[in-house]
N, C-alpha and C. Protein backbone atom coordinates (compact mmCIF):
# COMPACT_ATOMS: atom_id res chain seq x y z
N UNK A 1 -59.70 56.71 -53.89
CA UNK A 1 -58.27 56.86 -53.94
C UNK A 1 -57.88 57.94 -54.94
N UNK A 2 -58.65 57.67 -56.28
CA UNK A 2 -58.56 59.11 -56.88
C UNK A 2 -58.70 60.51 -56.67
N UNK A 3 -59.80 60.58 -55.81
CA UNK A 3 -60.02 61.82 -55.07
C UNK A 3 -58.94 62.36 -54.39
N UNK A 4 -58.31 61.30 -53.40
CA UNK A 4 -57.67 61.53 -52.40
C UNK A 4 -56.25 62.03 -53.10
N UNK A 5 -55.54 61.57 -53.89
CA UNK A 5 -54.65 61.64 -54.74
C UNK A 5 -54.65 62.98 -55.55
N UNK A 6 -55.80 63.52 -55.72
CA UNK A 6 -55.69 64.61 -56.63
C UNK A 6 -55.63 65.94 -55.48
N UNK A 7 -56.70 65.49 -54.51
CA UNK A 7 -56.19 66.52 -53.44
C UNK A 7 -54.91 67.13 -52.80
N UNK A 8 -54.12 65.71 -52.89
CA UNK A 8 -53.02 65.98 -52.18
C UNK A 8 -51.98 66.87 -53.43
N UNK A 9 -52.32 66.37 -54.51
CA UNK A 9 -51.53 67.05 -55.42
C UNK A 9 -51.78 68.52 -55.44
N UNK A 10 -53.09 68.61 -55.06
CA UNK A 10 -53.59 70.15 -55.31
C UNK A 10 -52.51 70.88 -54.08
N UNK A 11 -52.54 70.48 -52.91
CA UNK A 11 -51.50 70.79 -51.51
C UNK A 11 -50.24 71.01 -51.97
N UNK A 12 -50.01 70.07 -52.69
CA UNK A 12 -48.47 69.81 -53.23
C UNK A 12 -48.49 71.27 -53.86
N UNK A 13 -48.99 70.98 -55.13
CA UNK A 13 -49.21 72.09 -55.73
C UNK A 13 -48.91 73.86 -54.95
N UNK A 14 -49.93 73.46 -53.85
CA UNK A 14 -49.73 75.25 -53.07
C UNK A 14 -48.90 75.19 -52.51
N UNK A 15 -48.07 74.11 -52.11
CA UNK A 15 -46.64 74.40 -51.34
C UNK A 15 -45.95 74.38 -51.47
N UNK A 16 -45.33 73.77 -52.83
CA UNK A 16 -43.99 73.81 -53.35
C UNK A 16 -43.39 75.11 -53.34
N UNK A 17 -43.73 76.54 -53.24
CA UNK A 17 -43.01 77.40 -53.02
C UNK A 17 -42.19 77.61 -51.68
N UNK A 18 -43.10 76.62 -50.43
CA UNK A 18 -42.60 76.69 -49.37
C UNK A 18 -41.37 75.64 -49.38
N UNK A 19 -41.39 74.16 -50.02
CA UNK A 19 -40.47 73.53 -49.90
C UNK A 19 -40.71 71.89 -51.24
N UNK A 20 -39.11 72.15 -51.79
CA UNK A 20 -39.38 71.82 -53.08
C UNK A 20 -39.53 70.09 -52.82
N UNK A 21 -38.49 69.87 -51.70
CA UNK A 21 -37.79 68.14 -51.54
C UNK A 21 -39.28 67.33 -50.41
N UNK A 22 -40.54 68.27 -50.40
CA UNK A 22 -41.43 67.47 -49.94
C UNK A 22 -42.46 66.30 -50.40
N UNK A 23 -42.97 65.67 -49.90
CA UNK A 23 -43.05 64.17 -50.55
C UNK A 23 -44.49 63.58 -49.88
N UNK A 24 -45.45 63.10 -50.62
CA UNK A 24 -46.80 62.50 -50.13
C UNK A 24 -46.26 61.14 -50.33
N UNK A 25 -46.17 60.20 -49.43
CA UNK A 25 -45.86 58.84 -48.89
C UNK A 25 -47.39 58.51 -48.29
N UNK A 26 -46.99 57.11 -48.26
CA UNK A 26 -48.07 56.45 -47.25
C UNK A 26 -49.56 56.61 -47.62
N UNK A 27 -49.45 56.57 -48.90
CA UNK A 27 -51.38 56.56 -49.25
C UNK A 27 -51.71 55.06 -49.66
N UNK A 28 -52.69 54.52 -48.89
CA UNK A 28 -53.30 53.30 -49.23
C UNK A 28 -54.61 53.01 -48.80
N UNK A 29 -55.09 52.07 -49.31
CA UNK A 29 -56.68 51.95 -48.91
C UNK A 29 -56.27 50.43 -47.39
N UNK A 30 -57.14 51.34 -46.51
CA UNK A 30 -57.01 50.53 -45.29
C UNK A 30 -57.89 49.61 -45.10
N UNK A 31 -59.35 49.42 -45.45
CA UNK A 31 -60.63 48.70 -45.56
C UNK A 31 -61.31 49.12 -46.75
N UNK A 32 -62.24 48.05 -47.16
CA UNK A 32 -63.33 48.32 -48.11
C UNK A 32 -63.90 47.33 -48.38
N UNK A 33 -65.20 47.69 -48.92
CA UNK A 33 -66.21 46.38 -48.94
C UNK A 33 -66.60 46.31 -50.17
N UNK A 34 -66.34 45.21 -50.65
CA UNK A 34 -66.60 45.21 -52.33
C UNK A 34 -68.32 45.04 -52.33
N UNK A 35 -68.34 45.36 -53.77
CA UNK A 35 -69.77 45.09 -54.38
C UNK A 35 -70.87 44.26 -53.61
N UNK A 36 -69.90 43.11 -53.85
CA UNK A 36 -70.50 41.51 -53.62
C UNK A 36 -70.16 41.67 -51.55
N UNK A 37 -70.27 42.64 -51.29
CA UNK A 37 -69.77 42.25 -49.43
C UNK A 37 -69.43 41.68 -49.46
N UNK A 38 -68.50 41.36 -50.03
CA UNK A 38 -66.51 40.80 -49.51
C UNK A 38 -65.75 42.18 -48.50
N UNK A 39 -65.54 41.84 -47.57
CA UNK A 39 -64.13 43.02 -46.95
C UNK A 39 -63.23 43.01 -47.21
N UNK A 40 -62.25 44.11 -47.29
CA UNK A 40 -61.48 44.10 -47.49
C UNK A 40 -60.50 44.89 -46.62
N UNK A 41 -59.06 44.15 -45.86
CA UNK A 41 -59.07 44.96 -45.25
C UNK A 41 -56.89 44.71 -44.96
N UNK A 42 -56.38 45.79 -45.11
CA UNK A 42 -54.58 46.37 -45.22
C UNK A 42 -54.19 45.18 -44.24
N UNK A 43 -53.13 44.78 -44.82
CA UNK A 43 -52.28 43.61 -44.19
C UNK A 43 -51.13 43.78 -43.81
N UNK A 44 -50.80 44.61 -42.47
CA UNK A 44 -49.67 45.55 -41.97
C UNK A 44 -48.58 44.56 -42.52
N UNK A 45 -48.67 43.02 -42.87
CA UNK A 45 -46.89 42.12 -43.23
C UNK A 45 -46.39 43.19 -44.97
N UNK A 46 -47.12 44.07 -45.46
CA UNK A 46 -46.74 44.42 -46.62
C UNK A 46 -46.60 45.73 -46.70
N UNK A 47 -46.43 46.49 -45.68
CA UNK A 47 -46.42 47.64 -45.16
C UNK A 47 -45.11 48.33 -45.71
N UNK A 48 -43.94 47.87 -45.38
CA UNK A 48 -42.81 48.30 -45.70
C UNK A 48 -41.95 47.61 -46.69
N UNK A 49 -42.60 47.16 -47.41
CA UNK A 49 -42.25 46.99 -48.61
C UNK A 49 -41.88 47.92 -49.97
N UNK A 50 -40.65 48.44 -50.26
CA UNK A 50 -40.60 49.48 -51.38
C UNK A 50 -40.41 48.85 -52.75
N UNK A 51 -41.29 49.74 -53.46
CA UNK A 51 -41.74 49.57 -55.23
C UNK A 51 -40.26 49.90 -55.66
């Protein structure tokens, strides 16, 4: 998620000259498998929920 996050900033970064009011939404982890193989996996009921 860190990765992914810094990338997009880097985008952000090269495009803000093209347009200032643009916006990275919608980043979340959809699956993953912990350590211990537990899954883990996005629960569309919490989807549209705003912070």
């Amino acid at each position: 998620m860190t990765g992914l996050n810094l990338a997009l900033l880097s985008v952000y970064d090269m495009m803000k000259d093209v347009d200032r009011n643009m916006m990275l939404s919608g980043i979340r982890l959809e699956s993953e498998t912990s350590s211990e193989g537990r899954p883990f996996l996005f629960d569309n009921a919490y989807e549209n929920i705003n912070f």
